[in-house]
C-alpha atoms as a PDB file:
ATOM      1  CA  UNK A   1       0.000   0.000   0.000  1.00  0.00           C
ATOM      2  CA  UNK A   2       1.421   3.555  -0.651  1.00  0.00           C
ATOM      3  CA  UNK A   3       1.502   6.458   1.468  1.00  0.00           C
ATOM      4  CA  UNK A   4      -0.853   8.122  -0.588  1.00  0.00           C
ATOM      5  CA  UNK A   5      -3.463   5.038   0.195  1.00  0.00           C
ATOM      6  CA  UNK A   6      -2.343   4.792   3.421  1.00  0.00           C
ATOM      7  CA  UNK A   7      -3.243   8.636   4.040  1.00  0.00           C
ATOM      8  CA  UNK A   8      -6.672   8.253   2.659  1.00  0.00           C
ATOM      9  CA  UNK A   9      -7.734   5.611   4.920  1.00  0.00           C
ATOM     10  CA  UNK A  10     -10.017   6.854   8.151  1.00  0.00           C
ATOM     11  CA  UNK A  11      -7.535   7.879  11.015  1.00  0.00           C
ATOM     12  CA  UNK A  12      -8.608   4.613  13.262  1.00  0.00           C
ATOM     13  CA  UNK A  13      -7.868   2.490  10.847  1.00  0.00           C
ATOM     14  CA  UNK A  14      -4.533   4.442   9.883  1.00  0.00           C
ATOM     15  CA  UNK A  15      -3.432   4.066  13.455  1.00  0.00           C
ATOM     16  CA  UNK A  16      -4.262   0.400  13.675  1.00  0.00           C
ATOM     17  CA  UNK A  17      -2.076  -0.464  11.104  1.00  0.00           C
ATOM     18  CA  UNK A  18       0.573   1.700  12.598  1.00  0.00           C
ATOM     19  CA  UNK A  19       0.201  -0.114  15.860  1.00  0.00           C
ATOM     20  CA  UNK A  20      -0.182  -3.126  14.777  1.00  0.00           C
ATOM     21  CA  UNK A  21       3.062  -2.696  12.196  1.00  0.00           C
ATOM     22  CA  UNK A  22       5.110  -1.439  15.256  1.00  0.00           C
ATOM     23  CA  UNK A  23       4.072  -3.542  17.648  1.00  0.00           C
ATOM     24  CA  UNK A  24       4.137  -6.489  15.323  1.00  0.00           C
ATOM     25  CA  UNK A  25       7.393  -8.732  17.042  1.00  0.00           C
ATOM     26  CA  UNK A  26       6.167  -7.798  20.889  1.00  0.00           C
ATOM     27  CA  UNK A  27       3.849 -10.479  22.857  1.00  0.00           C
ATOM     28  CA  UNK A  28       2.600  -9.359  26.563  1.00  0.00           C
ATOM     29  CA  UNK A  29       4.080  -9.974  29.564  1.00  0.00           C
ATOM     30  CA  UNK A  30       4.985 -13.026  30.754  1.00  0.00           C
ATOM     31  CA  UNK A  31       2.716 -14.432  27.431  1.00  0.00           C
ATOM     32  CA  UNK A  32       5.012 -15.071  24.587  1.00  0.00           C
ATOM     33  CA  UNK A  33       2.138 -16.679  22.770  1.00  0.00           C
ATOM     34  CA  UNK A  34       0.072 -13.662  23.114  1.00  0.00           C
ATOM     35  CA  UNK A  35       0.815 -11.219  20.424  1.00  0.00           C
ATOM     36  CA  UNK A  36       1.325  -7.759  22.394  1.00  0.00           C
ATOM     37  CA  UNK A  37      -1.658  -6.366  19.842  1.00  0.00           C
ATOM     38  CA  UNK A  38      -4.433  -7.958  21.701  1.00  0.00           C
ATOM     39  CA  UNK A  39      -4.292  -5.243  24.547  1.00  0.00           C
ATOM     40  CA  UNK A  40      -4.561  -2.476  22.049  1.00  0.00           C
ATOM     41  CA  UNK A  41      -7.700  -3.879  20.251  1.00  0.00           C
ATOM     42  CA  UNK A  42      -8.959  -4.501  24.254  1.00  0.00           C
ATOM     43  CA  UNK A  43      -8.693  -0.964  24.722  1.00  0.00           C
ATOM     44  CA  UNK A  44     -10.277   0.459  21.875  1.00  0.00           C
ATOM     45  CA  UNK A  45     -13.231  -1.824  22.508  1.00  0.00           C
ATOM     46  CA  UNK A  46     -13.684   0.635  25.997  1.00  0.00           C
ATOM     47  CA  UNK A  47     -13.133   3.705  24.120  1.00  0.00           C
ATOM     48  CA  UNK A  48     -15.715   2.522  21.197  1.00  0.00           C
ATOM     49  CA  UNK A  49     -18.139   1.997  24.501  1.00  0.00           C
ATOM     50  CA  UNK A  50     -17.392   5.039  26.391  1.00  0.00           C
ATOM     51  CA  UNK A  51     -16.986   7.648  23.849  1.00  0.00           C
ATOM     52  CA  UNK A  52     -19.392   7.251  21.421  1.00  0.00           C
ATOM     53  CA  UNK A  53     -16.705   6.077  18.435  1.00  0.00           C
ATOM     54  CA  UNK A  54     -14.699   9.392  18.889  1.00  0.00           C
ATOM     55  CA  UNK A  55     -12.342   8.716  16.054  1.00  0.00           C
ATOM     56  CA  UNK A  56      -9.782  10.884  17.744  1.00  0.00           C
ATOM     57  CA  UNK A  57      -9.748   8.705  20.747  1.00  0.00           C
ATOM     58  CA  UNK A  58      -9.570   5.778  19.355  1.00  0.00           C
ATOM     59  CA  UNK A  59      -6.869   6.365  17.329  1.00  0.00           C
ATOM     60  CA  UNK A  60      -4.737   7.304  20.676  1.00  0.00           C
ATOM     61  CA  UNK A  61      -5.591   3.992  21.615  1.00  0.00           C
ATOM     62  CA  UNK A  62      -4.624   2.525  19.337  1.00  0.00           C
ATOM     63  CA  UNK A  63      -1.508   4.250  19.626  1.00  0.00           C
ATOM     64  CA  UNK A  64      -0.672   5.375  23.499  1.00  0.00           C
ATOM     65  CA  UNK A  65       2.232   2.181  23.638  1.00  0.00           C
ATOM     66  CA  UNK A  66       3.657   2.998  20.692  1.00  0.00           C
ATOM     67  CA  UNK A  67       6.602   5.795  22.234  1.00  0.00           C
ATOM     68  CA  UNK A  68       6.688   4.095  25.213  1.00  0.00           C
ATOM     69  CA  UNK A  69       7.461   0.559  23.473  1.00  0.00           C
ATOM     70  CA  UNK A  70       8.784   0.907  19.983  1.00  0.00           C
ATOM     71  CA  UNK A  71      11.270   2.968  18.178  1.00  0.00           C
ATOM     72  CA  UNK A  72       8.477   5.486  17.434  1.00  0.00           C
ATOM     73  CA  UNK A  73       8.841   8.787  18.447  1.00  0.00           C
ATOM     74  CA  UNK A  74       6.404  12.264  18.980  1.00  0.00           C
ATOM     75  CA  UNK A  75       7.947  13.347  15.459  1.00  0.00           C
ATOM     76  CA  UNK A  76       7.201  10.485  13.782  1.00  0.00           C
ATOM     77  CA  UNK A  77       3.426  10.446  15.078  1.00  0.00           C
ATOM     78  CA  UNK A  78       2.896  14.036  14.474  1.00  0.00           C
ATOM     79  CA  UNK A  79       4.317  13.840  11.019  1.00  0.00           C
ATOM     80  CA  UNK A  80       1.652  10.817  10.490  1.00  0.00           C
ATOM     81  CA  UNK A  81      -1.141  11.914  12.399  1.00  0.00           C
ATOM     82  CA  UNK A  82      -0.966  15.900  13.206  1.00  0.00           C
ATOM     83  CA  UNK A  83      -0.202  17.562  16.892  1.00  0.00           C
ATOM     84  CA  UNK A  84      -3.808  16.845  18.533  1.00  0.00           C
ATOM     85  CA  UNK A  85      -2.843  13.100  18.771  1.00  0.00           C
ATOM     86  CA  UNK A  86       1.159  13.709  19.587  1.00  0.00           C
ATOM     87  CA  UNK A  87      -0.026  15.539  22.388  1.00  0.00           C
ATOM     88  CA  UNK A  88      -2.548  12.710  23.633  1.00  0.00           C
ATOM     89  CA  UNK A  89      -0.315   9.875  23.164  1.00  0.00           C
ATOM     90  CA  UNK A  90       2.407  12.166  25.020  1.00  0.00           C
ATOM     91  CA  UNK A  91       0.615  12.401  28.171  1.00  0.00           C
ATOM     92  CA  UNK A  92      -0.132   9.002  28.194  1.00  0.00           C
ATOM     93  CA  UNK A  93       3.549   7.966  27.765  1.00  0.00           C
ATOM     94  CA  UNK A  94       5.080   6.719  30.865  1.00  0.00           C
ATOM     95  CA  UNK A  95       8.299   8.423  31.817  1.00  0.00           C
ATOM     96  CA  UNK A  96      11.032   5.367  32.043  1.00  0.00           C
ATOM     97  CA  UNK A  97      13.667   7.765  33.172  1.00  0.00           C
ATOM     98  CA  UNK A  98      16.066   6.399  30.565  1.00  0.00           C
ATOM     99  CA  UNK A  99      15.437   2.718  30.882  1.00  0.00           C
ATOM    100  CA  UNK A 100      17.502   2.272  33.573  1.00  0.00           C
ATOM    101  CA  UNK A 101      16.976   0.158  36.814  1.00  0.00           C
ATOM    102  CA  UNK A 102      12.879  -0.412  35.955  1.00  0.00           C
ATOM    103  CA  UNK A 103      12.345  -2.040  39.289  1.00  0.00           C
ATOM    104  CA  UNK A 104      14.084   0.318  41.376  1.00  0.00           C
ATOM    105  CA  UNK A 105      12.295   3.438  39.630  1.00  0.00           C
ATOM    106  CA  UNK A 106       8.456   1.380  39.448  1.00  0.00           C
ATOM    107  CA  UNK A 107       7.018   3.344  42.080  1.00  0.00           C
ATOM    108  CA  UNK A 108       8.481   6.815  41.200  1.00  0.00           C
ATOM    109  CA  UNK A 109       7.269   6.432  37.545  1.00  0.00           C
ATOM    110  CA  UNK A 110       3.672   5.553  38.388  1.00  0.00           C
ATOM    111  CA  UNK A 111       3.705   8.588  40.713  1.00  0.00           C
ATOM    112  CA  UNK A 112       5.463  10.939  37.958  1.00  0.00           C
ATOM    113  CA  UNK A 113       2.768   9.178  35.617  1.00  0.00           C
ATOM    114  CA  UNK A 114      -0.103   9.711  37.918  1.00  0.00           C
ATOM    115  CA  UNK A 115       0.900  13.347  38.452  1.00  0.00           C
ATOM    116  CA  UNK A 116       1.282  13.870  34.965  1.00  0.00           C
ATOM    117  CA  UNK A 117      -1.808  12.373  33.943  1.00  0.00           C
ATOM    118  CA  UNK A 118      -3.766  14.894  36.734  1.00  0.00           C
ATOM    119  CA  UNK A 119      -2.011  17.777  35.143  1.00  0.00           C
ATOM    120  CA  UNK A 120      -2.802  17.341  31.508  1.00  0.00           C
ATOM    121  CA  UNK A 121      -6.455  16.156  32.497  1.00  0.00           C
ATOM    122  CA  UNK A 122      -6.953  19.518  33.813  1.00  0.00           C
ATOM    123  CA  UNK A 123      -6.780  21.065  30.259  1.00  0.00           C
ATOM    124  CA  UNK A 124      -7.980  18.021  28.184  1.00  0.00           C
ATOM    125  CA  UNK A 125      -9.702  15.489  30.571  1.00  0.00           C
ATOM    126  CA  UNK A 126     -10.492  12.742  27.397  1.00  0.00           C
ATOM    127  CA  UNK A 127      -7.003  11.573  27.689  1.00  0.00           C
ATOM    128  CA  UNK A 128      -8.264  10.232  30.623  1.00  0.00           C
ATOM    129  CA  UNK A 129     -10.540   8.033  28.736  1.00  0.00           C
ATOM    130  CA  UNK A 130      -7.662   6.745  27.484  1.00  0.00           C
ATOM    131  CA  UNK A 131      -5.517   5.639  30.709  1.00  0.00           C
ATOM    132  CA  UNK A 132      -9.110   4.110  31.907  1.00  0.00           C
ATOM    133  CA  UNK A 133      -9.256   2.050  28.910  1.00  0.00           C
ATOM    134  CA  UNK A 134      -5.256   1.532  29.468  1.00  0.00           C
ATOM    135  CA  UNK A 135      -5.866   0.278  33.410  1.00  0.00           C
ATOM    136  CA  UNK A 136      -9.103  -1.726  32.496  1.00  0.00           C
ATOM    137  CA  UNK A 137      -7.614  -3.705  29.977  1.00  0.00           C
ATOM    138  CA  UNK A 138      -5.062  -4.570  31.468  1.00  0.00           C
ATOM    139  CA  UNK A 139      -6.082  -5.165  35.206  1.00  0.00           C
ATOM    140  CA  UNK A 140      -9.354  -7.488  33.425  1.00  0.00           C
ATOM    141  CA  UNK A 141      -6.216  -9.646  31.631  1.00  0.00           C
ATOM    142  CA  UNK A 142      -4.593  -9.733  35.103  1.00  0.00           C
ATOM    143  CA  UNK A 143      -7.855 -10.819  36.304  1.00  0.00           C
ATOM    144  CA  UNK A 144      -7.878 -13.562  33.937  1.00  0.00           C
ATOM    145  CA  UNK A 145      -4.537 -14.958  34.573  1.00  0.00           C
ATOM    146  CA  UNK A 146      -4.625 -15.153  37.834  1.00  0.00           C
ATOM    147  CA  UNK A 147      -7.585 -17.386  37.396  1.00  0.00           C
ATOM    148  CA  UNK A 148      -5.229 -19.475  35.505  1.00  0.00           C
ATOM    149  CA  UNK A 149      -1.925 -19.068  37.282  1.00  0.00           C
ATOM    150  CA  UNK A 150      -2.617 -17.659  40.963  1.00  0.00           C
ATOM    151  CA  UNK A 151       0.162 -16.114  42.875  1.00  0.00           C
ATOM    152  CA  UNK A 152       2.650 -16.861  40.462  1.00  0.00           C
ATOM    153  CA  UNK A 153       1.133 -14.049  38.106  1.00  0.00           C
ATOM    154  CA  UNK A 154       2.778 -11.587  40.582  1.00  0.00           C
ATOM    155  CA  UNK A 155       6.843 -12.554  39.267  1.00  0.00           C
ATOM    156  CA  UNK A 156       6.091 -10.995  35.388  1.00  0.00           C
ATOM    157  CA  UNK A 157       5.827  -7.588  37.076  1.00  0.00           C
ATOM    158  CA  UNK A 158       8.607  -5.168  37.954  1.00  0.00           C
ATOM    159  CA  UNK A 159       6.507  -4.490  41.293  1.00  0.00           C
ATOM    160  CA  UNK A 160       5.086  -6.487  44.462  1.00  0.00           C
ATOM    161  CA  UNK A 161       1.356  -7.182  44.220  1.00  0.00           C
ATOM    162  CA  UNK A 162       0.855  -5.184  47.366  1.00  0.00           C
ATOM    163  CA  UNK A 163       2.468  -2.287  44.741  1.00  0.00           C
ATOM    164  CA  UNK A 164       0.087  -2.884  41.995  1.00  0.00           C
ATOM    165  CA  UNK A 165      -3.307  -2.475  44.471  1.00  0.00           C
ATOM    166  CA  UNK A 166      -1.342   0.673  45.453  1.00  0.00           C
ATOM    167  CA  UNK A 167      -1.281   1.701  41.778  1.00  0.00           C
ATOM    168  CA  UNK A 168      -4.524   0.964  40.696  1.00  0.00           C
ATOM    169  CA  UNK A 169      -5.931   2.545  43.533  1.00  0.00           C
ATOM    170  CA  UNK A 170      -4.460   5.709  42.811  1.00  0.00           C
ATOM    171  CA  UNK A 171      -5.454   5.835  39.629  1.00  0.00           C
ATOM    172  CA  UNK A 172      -9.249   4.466  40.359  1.00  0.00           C
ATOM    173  CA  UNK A 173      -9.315   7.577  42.781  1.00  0.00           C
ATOM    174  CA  UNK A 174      -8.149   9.711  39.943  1.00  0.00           C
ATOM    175  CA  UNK A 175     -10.282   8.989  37.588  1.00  0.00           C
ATOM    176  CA  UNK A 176     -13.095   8.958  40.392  1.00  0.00           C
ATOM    177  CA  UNK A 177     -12.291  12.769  41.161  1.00  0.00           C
ATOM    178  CA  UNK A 178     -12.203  13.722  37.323  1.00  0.00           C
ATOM    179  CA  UNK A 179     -14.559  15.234  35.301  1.00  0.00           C
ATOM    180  CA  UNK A 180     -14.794  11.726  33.244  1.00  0.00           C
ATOM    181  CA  UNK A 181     -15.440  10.621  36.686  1.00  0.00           C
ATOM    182  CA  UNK A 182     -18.399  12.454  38.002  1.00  0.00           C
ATOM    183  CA  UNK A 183     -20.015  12.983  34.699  1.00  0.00           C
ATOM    184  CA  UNK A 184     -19.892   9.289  33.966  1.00  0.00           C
ATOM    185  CA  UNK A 185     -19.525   7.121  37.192  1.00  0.00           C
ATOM    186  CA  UNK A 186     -20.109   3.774  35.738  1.00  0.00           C
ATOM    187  CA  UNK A 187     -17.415   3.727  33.898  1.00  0.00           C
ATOM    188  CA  UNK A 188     -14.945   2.927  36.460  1.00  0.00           C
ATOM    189  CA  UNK A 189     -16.791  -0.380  37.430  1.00  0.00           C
ATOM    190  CA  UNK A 190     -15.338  -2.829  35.734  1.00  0.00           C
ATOM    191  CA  UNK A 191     -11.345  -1.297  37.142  1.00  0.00           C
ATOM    192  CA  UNK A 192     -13.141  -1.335  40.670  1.00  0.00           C
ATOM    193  CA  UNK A 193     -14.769  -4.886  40.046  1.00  0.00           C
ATOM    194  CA  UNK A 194     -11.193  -6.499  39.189  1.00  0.00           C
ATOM    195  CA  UNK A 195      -9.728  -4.455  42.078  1.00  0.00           C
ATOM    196  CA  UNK A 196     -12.477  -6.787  44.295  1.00  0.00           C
ATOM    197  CA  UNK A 197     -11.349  -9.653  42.947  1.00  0.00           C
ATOM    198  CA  UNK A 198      -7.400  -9.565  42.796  1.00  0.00           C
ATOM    199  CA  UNK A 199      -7.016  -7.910  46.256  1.00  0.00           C
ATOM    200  CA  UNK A 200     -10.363  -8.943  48.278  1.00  0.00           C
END
């Protein structure tokens, strides 16, 4: 396909077959049979639900790992899909302070990330659509494993589990005090209902 078809394609579908390009040799953690794509299309299944098929938002979905994960940088989106989505996959792009000691910095870049994610909300609060699509995808796949696996799901992660209900808890109480939050209070469920059931 050229760039030329490429560019007349609707921006969703444009950034799905960016993702899924970039993202093409990466499984998820701990899953090596699980092509790393699979979380993407889980969260723009909760952005199709939440925002009414915003094509905008979607597209961020589809694209919010790709800086963090890949060799793709702000430029490259921006040249490819204009500022307005740069921007949005920016502040959802977790600061990894350089790669270097992950565990040592886990708790520092979730706050960072947190804080970051409060600040940017404040001036445009549908990235946090977004990060709650993010954190519901992939707390309902840790749900899931641990069905399968138990305790032992804990070791893939960088963290303790005691760390990850601190995490999610922040960020359940973020989104709970955002506008997202109090204009649409259901959506949180299903991040509060796996909450329930990995730390009751």
């Amino acid at each position: 396909m050229t760039h030329a078809q490429i560019a007349a394609l609707p921006l969703t579908l444009t950034a799905q077959q960016f993702a899924t390009c970039v993202h093409a040799n990466q499984h998820r953690k701990g899953k090596p049979k699980m092509p790393f794509v699979t979380h993407l299309v889980a969260v723009t299944e909760w952005l199709k639900l939440w925002t009414d098929n915003d094509e905008t938002l979607i597209a961020v979905g589809w694209l919010h790992d790709t800086v963090e994960d890949t060799e793709t940088t702000l430029t490259d989106l921006e040249r490819r899909f204009g500022s307005v989505i740069r921007d949005l996959v920016a502040a959802e792009t977790e600061n990894k302070f350089g790669h270097v000691d992950e565990v040592g910095t886990w708790r520092s870049r979730k706050l960072d990330q947190i804080a970051r994610l409060a600040h940017e909300a404040e001036q445009e609060p549908q990235i946090l659509y977004v990060a709650l699509a993010d954190k519901t995808a992939n707390i309902q796949e840790m749900v899931t494993d641990y069905q399968q696996v138990g305790d032992t799901l804990w070791i893939r992660f960088n963290s303790s589990r005691e760390d990850q209900h601190w995490y999610y808890q922040r960020f359940a109480t973020l989104i709970g005090n955002s506008v997202i939050g109090h204009n649409q209070p259901d959506i949180i469920q299903p991040l509060k209902t796996a909450l329930d059931i990995l730390w009751r």
